[in-house]
Protein backbone atom coordinates (compact mmCIF):
# COMPACT_ATOMS: atom_id res chain seq x y z
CA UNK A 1 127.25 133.46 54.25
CA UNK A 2 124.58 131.49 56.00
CA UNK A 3 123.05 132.47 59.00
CA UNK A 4 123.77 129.68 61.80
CA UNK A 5 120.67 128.89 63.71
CA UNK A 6 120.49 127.39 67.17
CA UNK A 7 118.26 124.93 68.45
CA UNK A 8 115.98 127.11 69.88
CA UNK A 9 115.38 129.67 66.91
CA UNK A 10 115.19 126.94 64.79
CA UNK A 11 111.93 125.93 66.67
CA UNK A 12 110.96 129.41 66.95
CA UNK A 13 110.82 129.70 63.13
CA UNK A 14 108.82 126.33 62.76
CA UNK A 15 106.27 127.35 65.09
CA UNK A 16 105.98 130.59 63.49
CA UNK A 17 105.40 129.29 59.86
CA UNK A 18 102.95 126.69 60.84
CA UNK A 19 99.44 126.68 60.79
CA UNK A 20 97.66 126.39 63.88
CA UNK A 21 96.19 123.41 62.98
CA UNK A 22 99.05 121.26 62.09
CA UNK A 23 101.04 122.72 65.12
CA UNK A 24 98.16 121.33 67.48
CA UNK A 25 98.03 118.17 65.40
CA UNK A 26 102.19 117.45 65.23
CA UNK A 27 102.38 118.28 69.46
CA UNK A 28 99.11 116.24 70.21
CA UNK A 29 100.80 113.17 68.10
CA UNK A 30 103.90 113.58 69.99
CA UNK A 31 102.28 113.96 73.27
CA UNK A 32 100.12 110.95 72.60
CA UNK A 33 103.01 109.02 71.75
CA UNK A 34 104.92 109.83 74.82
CA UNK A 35 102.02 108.79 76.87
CA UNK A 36 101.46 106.08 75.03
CA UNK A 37 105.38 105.04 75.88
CA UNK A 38 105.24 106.06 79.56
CA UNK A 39 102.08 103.26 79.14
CA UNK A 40 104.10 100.22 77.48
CA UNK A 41 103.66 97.16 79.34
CA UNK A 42 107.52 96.92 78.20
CA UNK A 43 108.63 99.77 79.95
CA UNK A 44 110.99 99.02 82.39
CA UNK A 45 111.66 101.17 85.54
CA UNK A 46 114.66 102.56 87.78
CA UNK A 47 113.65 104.09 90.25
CA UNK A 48 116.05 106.13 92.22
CA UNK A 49 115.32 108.34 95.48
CA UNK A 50 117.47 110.63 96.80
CA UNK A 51 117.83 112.98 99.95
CA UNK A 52 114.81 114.56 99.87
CA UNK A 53 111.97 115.98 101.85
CA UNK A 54 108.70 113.28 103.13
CA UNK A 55 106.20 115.47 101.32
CA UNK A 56 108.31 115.35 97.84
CA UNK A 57 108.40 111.01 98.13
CA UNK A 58 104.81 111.06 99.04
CA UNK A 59 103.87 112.30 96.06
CA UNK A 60 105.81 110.39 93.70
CA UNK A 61 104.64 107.42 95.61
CA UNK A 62 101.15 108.18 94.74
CA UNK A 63 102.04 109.40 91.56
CA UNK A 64 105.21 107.02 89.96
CA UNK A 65 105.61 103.98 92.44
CA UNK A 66 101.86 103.05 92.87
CA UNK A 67 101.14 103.58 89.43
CA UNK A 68 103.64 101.48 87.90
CA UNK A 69 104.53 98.67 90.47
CA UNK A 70 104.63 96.44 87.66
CA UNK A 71 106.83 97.81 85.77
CA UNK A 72 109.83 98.83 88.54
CA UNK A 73 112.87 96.82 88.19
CA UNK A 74 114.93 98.47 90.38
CA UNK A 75 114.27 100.51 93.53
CA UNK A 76 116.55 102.19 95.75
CA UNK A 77 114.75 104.85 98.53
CA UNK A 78 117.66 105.91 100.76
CA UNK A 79 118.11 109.45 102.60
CA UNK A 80 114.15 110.65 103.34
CA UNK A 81 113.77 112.32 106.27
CA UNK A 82 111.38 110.32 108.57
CA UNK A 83 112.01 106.96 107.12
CA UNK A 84 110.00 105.37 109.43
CA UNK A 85 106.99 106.72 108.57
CA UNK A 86 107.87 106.14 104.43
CA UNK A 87 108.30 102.82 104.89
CA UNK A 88 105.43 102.19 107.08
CA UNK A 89 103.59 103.61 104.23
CA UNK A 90 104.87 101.89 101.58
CA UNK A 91 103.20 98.61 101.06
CA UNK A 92 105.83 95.78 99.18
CA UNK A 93 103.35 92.99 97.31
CA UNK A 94 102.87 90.64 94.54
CA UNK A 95 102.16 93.95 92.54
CA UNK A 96 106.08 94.52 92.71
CA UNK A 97 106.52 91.83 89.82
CA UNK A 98 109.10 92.50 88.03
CA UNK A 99 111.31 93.74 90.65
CA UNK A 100 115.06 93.25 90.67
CA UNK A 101 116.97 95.59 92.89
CA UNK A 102 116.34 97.09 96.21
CA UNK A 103 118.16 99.28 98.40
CA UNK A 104 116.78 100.49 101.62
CA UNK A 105 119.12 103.30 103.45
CA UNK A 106 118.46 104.10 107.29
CA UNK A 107 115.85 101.89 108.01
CA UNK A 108 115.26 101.53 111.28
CA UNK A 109 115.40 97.85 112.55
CA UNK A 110 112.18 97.01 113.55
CA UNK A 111 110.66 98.56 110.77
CA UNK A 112 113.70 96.29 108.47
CA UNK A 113 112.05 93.35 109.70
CA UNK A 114 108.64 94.30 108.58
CA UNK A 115 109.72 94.94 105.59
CA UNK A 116 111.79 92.24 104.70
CA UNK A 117 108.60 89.84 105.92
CA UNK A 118 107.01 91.41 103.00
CA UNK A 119 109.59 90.80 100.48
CA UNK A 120 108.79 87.08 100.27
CA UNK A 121 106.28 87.62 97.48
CA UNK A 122 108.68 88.60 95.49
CA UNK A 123 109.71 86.14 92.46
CA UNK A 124 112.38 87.90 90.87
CA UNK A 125 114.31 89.90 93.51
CA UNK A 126 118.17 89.15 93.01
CA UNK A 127 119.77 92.24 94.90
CA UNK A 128 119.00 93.52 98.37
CA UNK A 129 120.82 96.29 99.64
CA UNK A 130 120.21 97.53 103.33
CA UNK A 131 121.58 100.18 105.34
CA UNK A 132 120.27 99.76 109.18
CA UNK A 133 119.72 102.02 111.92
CA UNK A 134 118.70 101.88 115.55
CA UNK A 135 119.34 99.30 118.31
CA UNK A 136 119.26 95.14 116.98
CA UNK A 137 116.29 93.08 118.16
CA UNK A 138 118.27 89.52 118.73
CA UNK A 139 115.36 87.40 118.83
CA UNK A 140 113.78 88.24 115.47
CA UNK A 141 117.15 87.79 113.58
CA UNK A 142 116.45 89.60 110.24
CA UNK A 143 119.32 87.11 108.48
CA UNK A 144 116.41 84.07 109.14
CA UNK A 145 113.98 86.46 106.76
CA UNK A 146 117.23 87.01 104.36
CA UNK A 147 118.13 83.90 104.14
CA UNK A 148 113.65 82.77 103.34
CA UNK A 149 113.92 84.62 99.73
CA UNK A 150 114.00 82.26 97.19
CA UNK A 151 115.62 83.98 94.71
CA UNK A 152 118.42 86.22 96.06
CA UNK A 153 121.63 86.40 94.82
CA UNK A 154 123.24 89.09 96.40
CA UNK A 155 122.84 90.75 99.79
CA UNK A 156 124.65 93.51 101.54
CA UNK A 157 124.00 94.59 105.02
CA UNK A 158 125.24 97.46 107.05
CA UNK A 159 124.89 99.58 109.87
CA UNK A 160 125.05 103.22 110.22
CA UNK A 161 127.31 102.98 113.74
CA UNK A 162 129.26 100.15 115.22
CA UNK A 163 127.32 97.70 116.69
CA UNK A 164 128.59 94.16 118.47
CA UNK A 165 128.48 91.18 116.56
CA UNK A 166 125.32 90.01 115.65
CA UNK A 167 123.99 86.62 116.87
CA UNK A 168 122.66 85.44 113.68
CA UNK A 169 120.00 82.77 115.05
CA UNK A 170 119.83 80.64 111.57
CA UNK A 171 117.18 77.86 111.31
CA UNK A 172 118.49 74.66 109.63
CA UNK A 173 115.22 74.07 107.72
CA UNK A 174 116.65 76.19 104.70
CA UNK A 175 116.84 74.19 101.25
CA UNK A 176 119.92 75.09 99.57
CA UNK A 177 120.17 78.86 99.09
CA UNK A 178 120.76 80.68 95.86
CA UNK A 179 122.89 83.31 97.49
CA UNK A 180 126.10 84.32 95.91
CA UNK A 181 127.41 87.37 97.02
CA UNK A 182 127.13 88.15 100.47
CA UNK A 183 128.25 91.14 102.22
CA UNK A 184 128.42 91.77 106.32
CA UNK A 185 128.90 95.12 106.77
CA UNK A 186 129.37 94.25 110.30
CA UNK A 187 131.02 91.83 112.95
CA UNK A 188 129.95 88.80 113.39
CA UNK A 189 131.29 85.73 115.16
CA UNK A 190 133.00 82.98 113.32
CA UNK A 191 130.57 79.67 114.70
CA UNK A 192 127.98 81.69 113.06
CA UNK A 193 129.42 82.20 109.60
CA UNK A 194 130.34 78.88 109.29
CA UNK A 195 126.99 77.79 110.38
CA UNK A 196 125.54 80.42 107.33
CA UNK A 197 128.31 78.81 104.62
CA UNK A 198 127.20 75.54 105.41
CA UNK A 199 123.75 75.95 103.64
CA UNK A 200 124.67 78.81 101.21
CA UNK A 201 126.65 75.95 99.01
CA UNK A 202 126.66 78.43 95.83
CA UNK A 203 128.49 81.50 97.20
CA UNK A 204 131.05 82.85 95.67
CA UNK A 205 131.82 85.86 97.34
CA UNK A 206 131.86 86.50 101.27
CA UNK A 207 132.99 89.58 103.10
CA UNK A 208 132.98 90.75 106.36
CA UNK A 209 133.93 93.99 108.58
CA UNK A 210 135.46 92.20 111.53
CA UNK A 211 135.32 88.82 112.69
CA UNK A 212 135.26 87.42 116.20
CA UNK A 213 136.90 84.61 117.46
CA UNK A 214 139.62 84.07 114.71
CA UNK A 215 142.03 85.54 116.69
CA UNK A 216 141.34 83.27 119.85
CA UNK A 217 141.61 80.07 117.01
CA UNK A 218 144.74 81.58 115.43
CA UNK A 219 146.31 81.48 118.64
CA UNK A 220 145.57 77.57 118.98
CA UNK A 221 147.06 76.77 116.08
């Protein structure tokens, strides 16, 4: 009857009847090679943050963000404990290339606005995702800076508590916006939506949490 071996005595017994030599030579290949792979120009990123401590995201800032900003498709940072000074820190430019996807969670709304000043380099962002917290600055709308990105496709926007409805101060200069999903996570007043739809010809999906004023219009009907 043979003797079944598992994964790990099977490597046991390899390393044990190898030379030295050709060991060092068979794990130096494969450790070049995974190197070389982590290297590829080709590689394509996802990179996911979870809860976790500032000190932990620091150094995979230094150490996996900064390092390959070129190669990050998709980014999502939500959950850090003292967000504000994370995103302070991290620096959104032309570097970001390739970049697809990003999802900010409890980002304070000052801080939002920074940010999403930033994201106007950006030449392939399709998704933004954002999750805001803290009292709204009305005159620095952040839908004007939304509404500036070129190439956006889909947008969702929430708050972490219940806020009133936004005044959403558009600027009628926009050309006509690639948006297609759209997502308010929040209330909003109905002049202002139809004021957004009227220069966001391509959308084909539109949701809402609660909308002013349609009860005051269904009533005059």
């Amino acid at each position: 009857m043979k003797r079944k071996l598992d994964s790990n005595t099977y490597f046991k017994e390899v390393i044990k009847n190898s030379r030295g030599f050709d060991l060092y030579n068979a794990f130096s290949n494969l450790n070049i090679r995974f190197q070389d792979l982590l290297q590829c120009i080709y590689l394509r990123l996802k990179i996911h943050f979870p809860f976790q401590r500032e000190f932990h995201f620091q150094y995979r800032l230094q150490n996996v963000i900064i390092p390959n900003k070129s190669r990050i498709i998709s980014l999502c940072i939500i959950e850090i404990r003292n967000n504000d000074a994370i995103f302070s820190s991290m620096i959104i430019d032309s570097s970001f290339n390739r970049l697809e996807s990003l999802i900010l969670g409890k980002i304070k709304f000052n801080i939002l606005l920074s940010v999403l000043r930033s994201l106007s380099v950006l030449s392939r962002l399709f998704s933004l995702t954002i999750v805001a917290s803290g009292n709204i600055i009305n005159n620095d709308d952040p839908y004007n800076l939304i509404f500036s990105l070129s190439t956006l496709k889909y947008i969702k926007f929430s708050f972490e508590t219940i806020h009133p409805p936004m005044e959403l101060w558009t600027n009628n200069n926009y050309q006509l916006n690639t948006l297609q999903y759209m997502i308010l996570d929040h209330s909003c007043n109905l002049s202002t939506l139809l004021h957004i739809l009227s220069f966001t010809p391509q959308l084909r999906h539109l949701s809402y949490r609660f909308l002013y004023e349609l009860n005051h219009i269904l009533k005059c009907i």
